[in-house]
PDB file of N, CA and C in Angstrom:
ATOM      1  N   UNK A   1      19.286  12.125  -9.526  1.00  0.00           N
ATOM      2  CA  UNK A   1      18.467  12.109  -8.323  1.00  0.00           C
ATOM      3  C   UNK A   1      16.995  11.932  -8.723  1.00  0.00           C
ATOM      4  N   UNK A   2      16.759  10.969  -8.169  1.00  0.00           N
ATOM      5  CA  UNK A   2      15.016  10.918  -8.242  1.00  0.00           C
ATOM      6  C   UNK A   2      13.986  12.019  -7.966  1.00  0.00           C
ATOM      7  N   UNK A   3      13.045  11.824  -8.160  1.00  0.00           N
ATOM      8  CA  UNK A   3      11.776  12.947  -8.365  1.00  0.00           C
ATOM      9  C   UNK A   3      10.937  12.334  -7.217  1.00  0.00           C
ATOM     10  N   UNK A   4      11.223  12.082  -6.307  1.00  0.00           N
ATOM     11  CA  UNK A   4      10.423  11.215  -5.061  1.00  0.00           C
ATOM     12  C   UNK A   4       8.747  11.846  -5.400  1.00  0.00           C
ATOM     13  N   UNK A   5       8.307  12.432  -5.451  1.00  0.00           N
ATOM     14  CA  UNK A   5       6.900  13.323  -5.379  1.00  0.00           C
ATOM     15  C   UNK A   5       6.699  12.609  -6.676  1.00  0.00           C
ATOM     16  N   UNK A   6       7.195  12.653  -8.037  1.00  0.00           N
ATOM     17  CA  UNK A   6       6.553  11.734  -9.097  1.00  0.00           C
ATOM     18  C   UNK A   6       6.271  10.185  -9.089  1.00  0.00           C
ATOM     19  N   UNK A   7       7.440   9.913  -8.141  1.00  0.00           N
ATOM     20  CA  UNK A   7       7.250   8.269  -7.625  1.00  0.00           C
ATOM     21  C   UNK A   7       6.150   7.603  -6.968  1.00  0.00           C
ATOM     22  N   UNK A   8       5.528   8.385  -6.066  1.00  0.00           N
ATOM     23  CA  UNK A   8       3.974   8.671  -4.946  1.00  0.00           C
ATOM     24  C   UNK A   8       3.908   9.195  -5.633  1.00  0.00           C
ATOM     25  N   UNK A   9       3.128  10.132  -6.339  1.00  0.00           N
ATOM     26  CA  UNK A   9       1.912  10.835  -7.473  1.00  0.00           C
ATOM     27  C   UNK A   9       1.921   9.738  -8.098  1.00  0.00           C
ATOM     28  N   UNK A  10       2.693   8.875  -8.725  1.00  0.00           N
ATOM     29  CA  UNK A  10       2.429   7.558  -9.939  1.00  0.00           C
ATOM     30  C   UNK A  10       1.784   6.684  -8.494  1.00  0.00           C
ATOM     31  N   UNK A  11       2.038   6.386  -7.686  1.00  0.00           N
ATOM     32  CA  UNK A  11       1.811   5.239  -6.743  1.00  0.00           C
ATOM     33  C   UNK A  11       0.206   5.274  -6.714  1.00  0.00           C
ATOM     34  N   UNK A  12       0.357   6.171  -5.925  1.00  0.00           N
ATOM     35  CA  UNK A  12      -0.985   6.893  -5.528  1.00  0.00           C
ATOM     36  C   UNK A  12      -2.151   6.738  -6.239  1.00  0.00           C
ATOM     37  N   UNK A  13      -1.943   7.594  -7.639  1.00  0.00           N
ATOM     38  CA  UNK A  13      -3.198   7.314  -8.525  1.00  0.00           C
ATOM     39  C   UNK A  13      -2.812   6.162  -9.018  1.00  0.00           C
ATOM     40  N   UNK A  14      -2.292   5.089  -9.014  1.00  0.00           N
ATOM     41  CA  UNK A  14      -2.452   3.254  -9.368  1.00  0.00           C
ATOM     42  C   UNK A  14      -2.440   2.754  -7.996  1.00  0.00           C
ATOM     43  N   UNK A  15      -2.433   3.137  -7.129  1.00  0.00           N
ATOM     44  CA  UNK A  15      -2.630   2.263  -5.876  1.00  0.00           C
ATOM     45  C   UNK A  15      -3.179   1.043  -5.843  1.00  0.00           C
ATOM     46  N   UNK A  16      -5.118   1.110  -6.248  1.00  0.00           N
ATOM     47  CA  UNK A  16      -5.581  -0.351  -6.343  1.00  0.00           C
ATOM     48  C   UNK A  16      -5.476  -0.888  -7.800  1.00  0.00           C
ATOM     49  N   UNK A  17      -4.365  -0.015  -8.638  1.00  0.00           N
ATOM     50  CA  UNK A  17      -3.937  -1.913  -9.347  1.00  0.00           C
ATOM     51  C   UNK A  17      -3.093  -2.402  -9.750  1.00  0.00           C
ATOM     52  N   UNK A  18      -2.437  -3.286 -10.555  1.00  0.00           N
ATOM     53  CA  UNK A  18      -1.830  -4.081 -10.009  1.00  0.00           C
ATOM     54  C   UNK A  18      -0.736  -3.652 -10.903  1.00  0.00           C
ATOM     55  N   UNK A  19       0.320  -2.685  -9.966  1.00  0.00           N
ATOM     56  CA  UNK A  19       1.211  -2.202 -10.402  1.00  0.00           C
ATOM     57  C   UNK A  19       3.035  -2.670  -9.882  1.00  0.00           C
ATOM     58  N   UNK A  20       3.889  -2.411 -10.846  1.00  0.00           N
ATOM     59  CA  UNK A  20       4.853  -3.345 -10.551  1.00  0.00           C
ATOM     60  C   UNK A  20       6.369  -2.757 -10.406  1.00  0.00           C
ATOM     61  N   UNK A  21       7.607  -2.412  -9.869  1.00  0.00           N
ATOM     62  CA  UNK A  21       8.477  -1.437  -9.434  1.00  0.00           C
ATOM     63  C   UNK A  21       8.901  -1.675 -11.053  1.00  0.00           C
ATOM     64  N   UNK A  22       8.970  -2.635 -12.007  1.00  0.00           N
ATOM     65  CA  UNK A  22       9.326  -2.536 -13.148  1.00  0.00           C
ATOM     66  C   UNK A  22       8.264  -1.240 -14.311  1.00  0.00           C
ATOM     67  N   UNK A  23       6.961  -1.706 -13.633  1.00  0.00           N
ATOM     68  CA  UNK A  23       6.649  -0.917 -14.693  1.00  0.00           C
ATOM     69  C   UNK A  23       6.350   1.140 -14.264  1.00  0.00           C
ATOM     70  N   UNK A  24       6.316   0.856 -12.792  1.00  0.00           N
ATOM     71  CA  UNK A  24       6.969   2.469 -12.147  1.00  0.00           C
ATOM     72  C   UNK A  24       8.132   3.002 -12.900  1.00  0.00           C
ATOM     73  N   UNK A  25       9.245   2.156 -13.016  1.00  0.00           N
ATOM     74  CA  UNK A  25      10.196   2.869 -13.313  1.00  0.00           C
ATOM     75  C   UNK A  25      10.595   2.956 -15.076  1.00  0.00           C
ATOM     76  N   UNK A  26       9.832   2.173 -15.521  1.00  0.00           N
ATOM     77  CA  UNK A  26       9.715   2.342 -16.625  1.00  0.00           C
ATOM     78  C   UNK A  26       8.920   3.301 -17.105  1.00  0.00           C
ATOM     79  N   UNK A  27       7.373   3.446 -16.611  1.00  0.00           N
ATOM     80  CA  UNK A  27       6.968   4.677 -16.799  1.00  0.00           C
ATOM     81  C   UNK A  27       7.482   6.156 -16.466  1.00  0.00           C
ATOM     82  N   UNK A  28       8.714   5.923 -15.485  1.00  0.00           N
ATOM     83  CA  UNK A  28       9.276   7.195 -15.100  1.00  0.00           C
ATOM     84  C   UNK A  28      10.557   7.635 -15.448  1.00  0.00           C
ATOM     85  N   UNK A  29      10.555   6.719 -16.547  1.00  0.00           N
ATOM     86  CA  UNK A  29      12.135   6.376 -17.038  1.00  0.00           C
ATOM     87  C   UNK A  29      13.758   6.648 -16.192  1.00  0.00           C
ATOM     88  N   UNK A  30      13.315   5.532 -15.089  1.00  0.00           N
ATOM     89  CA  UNK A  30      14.410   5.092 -14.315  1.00  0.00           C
ATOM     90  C   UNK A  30      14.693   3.739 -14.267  1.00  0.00           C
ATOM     91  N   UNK A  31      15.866   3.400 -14.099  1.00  0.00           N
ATOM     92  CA  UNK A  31      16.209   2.293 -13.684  1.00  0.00           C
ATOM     93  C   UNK A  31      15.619   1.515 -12.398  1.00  0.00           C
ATOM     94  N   UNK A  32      15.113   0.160 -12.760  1.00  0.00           N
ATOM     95  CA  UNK A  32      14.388  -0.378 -11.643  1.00  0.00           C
ATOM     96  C   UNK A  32      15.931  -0.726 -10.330  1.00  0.00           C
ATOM     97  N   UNK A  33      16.687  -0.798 -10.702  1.00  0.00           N
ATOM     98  CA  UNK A  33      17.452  -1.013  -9.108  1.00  0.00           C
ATOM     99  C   UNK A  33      17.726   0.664  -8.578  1.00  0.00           C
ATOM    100  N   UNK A  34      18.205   1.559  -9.457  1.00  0.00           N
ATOM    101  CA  UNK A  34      18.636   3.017  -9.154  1.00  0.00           C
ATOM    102  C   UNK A  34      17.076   3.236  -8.276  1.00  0.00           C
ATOM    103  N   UNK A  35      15.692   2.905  -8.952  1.00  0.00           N
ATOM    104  CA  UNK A  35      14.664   3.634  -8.246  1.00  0.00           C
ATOM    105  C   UNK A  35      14.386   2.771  -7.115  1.00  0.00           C
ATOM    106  N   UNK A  36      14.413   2.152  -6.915  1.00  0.00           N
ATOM    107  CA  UNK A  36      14.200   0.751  -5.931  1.00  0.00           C
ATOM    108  C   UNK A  36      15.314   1.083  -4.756  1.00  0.00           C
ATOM    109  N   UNK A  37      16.573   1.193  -5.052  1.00  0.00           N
ATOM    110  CA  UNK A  37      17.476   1.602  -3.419  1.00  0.00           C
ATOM    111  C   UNK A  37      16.987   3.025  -3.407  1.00  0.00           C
ATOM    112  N   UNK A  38      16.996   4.075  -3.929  1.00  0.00           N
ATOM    113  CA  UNK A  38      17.105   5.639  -3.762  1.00  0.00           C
ATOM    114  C   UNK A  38      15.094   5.450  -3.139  1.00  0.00           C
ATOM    115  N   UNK A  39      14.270   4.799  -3.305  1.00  0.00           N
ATOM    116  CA  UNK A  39      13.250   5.128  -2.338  1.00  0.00           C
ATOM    117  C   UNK A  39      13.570   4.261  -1.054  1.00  0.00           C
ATOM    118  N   UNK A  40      13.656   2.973  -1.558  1.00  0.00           N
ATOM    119  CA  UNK A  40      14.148   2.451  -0.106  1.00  0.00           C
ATOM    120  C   UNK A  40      14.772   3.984   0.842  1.00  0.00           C
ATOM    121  N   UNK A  41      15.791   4.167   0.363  1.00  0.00           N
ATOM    122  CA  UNK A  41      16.362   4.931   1.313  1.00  0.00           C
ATOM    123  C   UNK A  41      16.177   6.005   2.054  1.00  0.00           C
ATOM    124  N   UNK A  42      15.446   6.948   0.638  1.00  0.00           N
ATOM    125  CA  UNK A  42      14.390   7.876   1.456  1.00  0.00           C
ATOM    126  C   UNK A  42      13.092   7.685   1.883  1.00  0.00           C
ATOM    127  N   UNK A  43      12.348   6.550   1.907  1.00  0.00           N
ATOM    128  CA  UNK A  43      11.145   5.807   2.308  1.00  0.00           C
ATOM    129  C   UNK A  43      11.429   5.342   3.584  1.00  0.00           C
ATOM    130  N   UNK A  44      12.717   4.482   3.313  1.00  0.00           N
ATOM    131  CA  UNK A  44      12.576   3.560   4.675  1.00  0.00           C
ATOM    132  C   UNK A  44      11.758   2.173   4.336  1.00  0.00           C
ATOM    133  N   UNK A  45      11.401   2.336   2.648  1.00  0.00           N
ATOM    134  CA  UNK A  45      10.857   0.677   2.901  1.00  0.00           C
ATOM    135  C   UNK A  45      10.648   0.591   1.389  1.00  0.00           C
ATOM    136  N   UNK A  46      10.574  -0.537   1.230  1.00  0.00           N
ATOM    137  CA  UNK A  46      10.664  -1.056  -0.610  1.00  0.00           C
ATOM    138  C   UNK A  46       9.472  -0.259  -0.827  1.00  0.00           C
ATOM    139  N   UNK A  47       9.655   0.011  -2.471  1.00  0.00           N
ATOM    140  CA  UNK A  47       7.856  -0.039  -2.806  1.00  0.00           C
ATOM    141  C   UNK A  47       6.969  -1.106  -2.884  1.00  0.00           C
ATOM    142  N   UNK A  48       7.340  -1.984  -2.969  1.00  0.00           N
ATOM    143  CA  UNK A  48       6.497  -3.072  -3.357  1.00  0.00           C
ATOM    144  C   UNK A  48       5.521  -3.395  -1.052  1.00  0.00           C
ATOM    145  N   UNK A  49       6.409  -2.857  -0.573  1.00  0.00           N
ATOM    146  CA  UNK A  49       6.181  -2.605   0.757  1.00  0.00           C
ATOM    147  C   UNK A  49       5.486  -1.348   0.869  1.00  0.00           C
ATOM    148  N   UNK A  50       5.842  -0.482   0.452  1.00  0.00           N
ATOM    149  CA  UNK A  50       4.891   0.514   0.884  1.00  0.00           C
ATOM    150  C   UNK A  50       3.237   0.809   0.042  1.00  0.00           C
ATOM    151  N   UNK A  51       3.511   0.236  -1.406  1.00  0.00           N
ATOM    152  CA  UNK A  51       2.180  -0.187  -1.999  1.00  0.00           C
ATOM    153  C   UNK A  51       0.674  -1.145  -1.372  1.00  0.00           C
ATOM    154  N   UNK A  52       1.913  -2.006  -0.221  1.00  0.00           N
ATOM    155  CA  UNK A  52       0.576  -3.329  -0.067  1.00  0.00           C
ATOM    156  C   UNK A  52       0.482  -3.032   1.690  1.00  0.00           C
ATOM    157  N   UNK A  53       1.500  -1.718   2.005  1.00  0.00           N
ATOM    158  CA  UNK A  53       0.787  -1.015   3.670  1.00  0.00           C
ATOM    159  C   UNK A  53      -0.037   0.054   3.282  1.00  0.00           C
ATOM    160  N   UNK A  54       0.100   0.779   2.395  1.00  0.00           N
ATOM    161  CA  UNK A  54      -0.923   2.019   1.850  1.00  0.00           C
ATOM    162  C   UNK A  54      -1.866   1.008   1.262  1.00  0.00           C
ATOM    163  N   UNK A  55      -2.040  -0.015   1.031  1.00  0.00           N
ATOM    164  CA  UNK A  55      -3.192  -0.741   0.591  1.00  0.00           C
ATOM    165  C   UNK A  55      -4.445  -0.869   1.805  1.00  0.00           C
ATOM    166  N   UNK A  56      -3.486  -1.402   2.594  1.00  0.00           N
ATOM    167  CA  UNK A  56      -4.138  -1.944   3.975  1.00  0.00           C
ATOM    168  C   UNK A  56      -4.630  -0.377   4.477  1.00  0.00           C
ATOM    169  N   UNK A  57      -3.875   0.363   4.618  1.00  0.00           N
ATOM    170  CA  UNK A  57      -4.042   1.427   5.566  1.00  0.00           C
ATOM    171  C   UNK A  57      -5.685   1.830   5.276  1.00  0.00           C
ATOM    172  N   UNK A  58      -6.048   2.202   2.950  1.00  0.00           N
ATOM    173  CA  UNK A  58      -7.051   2.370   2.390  1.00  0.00           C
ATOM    174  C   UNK A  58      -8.229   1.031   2.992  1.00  0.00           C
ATOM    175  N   UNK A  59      -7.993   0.290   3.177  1.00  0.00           N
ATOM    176  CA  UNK A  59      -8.742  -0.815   3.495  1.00  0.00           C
ATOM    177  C   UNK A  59      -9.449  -0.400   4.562  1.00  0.00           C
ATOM    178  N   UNK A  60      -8.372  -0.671   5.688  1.00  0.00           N
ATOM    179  CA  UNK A  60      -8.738  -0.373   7.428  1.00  0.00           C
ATOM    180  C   UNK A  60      -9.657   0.560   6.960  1.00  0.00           C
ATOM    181  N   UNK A  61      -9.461   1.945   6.810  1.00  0.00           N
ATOM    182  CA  UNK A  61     -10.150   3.531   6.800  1.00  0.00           C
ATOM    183  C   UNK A  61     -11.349   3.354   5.950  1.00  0.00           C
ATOM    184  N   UNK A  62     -11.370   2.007   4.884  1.00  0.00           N
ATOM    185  CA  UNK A  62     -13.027   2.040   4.146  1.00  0.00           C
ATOM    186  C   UNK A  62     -13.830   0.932   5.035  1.00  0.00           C
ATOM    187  N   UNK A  63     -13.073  -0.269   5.696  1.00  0.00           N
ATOM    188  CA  UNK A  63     -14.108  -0.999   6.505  1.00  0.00           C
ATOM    189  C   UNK A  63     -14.503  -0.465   7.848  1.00  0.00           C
ATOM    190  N   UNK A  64     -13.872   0.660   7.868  1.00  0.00           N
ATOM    191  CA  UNK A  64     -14.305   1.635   9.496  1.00  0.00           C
ATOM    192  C   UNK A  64     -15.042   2.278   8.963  1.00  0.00           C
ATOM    193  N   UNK A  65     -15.141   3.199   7.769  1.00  0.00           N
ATOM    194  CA  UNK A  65     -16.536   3.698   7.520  1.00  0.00           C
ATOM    195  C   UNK A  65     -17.054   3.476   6.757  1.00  0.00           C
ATOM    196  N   UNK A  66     -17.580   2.142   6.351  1.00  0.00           N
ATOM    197  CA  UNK A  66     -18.669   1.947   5.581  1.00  0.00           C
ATOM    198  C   UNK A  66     -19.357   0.316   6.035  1.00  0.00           C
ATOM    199  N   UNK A  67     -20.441   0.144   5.339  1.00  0.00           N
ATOM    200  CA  UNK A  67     -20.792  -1.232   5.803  1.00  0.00           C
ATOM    201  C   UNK A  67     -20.301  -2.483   4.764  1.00  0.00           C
ATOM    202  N   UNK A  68     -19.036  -2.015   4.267  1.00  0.00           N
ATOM    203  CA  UNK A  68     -18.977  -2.979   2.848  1.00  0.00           C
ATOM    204  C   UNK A  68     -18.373  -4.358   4.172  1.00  0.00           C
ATOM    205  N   UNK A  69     -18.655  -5.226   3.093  1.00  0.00           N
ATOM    206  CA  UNK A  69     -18.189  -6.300   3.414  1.00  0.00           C
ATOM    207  C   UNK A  69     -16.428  -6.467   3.522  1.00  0.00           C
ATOM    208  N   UNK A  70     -15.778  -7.280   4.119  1.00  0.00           N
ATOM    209  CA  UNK A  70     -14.392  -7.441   3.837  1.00  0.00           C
ATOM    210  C   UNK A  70     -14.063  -7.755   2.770  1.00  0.00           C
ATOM    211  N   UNK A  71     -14.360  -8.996   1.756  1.00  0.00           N
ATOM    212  CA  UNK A  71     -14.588  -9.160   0.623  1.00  0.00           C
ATOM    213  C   UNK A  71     -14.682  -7.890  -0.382  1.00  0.00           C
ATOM    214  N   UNK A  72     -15.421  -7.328  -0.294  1.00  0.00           N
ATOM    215  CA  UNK A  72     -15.563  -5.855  -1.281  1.00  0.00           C
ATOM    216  C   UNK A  72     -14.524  -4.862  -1.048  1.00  0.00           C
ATOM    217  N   UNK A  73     -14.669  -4.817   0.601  1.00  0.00           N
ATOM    218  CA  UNK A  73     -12.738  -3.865   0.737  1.00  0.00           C
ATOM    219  C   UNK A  73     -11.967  -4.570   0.160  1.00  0.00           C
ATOM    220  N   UNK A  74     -11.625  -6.084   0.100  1.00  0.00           N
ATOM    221  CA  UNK A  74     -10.407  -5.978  -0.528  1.00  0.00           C
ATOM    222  C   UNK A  74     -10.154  -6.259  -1.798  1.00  0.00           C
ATOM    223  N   UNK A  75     -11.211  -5.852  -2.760  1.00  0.00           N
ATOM    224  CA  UNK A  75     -11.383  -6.368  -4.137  1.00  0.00           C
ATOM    225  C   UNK A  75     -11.172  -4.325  -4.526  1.00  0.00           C
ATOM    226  N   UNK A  76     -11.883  -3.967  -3.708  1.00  0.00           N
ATOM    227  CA  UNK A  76     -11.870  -2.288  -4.043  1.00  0.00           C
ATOM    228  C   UNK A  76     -10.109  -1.592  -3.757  1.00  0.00           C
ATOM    229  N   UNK A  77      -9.449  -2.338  -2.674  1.00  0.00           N
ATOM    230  CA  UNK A  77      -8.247  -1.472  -2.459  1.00  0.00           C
ATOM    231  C   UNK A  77      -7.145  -2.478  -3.125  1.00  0.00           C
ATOM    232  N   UNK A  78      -7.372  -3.107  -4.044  1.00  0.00           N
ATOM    233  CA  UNK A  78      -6.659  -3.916  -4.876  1.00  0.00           C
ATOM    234  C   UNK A  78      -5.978  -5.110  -4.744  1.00  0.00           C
ATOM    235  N   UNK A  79      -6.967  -6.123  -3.672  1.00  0.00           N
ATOM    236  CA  UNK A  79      -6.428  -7.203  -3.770  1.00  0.00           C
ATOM    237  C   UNK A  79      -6.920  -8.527  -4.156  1.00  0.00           C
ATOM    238  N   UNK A  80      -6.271  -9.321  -4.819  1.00  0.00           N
ATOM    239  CA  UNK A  80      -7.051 -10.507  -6.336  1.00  0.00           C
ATOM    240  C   UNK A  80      -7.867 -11.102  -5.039  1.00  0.00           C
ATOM    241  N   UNK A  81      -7.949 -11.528  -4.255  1.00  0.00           N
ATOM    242  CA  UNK A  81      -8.933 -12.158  -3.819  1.00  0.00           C
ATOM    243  C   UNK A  81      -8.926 -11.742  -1.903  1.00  0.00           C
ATOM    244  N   UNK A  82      -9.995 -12.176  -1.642  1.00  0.00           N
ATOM    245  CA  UNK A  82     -10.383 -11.703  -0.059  1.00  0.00           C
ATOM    246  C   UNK A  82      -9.870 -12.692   0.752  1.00  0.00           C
ATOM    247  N   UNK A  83      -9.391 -14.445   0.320  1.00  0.00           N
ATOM    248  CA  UNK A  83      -8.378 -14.876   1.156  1.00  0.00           C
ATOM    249  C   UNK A  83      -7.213 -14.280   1.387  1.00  0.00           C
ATOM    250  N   UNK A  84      -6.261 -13.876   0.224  1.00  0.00           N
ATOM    251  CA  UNK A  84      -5.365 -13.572  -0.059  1.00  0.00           C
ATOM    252  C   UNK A  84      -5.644 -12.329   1.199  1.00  0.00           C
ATOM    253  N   UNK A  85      -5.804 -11.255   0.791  1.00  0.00           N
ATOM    254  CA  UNK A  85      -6.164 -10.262   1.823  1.00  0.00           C
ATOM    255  C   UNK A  85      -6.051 -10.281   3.057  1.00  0.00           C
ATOM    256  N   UNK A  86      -6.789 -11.481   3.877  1.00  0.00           N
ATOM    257  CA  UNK A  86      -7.214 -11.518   5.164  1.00  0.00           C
ATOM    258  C   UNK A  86      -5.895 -12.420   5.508  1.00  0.00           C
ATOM    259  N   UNK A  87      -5.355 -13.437   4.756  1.00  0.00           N
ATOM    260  CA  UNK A  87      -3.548 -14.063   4.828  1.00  0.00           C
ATOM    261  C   UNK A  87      -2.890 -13.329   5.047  1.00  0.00           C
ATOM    262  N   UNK A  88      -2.456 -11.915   4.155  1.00  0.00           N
ATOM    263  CA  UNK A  88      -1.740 -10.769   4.487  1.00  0.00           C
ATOM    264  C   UNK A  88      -2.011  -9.943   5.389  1.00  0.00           C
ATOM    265  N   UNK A  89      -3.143  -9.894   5.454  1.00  0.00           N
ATOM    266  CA  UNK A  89      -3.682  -8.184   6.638  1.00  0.00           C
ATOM    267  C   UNK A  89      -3.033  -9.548   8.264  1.00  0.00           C
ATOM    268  N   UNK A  90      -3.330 -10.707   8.043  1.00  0.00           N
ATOM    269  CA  UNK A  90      -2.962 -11.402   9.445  1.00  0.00           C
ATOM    270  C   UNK A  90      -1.750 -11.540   9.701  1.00  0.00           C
ATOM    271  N   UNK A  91      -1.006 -11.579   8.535  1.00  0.00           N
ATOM    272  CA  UNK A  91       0.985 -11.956   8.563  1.00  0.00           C
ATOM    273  C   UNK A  91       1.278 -10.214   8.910  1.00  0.00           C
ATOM    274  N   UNK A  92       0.433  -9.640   8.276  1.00  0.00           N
ATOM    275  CA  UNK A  92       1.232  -8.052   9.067  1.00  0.00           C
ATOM    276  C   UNK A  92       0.788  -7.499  10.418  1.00  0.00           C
ATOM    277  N   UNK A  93      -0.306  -7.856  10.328  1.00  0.00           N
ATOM    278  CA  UNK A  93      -0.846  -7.157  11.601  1.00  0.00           C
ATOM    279  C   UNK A  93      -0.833  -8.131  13.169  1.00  0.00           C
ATOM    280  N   UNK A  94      -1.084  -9.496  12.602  1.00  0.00           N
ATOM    281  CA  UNK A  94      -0.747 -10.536  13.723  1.00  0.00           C
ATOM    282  C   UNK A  94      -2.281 -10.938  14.579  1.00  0.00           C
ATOM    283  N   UNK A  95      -3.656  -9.845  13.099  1.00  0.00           N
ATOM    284  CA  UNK A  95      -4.338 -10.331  13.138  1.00  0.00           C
ATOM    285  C   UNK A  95      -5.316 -10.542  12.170  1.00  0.00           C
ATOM    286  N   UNK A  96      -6.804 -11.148  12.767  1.00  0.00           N
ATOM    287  CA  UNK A  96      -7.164 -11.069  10.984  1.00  0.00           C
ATOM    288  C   UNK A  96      -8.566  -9.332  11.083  1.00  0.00           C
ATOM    289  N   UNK A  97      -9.155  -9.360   9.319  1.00  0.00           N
ATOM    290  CA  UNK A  97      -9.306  -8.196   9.354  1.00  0.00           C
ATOM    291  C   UNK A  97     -11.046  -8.214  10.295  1.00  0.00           C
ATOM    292  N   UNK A  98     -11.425  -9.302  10.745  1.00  0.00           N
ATOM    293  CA  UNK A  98     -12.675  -9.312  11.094  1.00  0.00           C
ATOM    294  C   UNK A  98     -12.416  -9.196  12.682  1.00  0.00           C
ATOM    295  N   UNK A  99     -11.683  -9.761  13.393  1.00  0.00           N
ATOM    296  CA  UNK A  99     -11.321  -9.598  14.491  1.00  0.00           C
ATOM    297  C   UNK A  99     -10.852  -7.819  14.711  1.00  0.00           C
ATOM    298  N   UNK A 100     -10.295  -7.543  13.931  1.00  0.00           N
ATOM    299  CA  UNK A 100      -9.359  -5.547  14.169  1.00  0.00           C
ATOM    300  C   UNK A 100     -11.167  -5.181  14.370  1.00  0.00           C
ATOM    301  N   UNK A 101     -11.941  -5.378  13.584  1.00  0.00           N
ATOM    302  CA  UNK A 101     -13.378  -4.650  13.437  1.00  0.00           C
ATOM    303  C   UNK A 101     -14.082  -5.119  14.784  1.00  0.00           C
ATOM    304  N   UNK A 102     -13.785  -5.937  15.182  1.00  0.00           N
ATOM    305  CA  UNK A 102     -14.768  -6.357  16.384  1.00  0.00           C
ATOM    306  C   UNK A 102     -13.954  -5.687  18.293  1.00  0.00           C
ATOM    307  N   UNK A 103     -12.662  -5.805  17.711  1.00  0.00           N
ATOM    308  CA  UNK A 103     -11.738  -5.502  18.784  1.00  0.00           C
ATOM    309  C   UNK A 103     -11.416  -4.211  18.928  1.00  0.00           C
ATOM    310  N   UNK A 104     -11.305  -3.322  18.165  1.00  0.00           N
ATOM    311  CA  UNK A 104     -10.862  -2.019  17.831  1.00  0.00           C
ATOM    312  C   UNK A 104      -9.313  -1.959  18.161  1.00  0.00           C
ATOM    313  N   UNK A 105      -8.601  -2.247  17.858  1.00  0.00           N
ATOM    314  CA  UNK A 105      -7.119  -2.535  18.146  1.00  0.00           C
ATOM    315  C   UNK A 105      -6.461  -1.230  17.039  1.00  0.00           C
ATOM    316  N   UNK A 106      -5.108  -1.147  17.858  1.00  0.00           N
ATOM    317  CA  UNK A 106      -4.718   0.005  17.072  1.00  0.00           C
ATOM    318  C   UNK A 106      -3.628  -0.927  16.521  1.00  0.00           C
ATOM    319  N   UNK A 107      -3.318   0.042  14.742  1.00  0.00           N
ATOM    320  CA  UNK A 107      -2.935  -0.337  13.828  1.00  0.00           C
ATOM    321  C   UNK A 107      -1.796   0.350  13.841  1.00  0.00           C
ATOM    322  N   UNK A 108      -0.702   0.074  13.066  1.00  0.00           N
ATOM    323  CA  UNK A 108       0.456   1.099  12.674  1.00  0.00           C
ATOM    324  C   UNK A 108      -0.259   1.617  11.277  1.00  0.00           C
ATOM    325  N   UNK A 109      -0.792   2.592  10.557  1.00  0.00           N
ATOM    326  CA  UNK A 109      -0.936   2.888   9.135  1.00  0.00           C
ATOM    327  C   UNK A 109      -0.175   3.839   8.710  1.00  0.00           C
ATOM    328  N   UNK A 110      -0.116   3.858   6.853  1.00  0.00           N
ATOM    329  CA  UNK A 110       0.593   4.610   6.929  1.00  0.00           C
ATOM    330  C   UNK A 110      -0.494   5.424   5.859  1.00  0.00           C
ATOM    331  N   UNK A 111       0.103   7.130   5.991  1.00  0.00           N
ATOM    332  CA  UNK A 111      -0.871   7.754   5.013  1.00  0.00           C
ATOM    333  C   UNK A 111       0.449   7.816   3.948  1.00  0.00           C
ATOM    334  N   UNK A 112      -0.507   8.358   2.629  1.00  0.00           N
ATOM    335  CA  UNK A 112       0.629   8.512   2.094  1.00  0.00           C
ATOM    336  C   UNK A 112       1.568   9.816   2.129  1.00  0.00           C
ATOM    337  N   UNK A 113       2.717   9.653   1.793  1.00  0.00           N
ATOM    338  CA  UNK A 113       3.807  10.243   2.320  1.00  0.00           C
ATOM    339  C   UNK A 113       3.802  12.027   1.041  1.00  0.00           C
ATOM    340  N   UNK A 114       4.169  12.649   2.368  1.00  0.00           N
ATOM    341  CA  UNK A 114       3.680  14.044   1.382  1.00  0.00           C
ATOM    342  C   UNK A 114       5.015  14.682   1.143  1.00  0.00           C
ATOM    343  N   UNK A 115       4.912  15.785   0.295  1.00  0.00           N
ATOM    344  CA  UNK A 115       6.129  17.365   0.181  1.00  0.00           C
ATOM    345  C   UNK A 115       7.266  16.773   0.090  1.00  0.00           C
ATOM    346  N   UNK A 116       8.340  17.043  -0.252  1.00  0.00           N
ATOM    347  CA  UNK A 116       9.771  16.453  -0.721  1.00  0.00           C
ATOM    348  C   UNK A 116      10.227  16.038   0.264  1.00  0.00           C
ATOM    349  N   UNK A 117      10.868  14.401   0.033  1.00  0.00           N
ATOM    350  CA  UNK A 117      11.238  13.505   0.952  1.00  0.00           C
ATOM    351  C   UNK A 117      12.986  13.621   0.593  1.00  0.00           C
ATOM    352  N   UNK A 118      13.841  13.750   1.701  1.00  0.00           N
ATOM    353  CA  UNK A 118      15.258  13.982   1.615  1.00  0.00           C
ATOM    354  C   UNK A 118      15.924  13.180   2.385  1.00  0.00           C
TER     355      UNK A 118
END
């Protein structure tokens, strides 16, 4: 049985970089398919999915309070470039990240996930 709380504690502190379900489970010495279905299942969503919505979520919550540019959020919450970013934040959200700031639209986010997951 997995250690779900070591899986998020590793996530967490590598969040912005560029981390990979191979090298999670290698650092946690599990098997990448054993750790990959057993969070799916108690997650409810891949990691490689819940890494790049806890990305966004850190994003949203630093371009709401601060004056950084979009560009700088998404170089700071770990993503290779600010097209790339504003491609993804639009394929998930259905919009882009300069429009959410001007519109105030509500988001689904997720925080990260706490206390033993069963």
């Amino acid at each position: 049985m997995i250690k779900l709380y070591k899986v998020i504690d590793y996530i967490e502190s590598n969040l912005f970089l560029d981390i990979s379900l191979n090298e999670i489970a290698k650092e946690l010495n599990y098997s990448k398919y054993y750790l990959s279905r057993e969070f799916n299942t108690k997650i409810g969503m891949s990691i490689p999915d819940y890494i790049i919505t806890r990305r966004f979520t850190e994003a949203i919550l630093h371009i709401k309070s601060t004056d950084d540019s979009i560009s700088d959020t998404a170089f700071k919450c770990g993503f290779n470039s600010s097209s790339y970013f504003i491609k993804k934040f639009k394929s998930k959200f259905g919009i882009t990240p300069k429009v959410y700031l001007k519109k105030n639209v509500y988001l689904n986010l997720l925080r990260r996930v706490q206390g033993s997951v069963k």
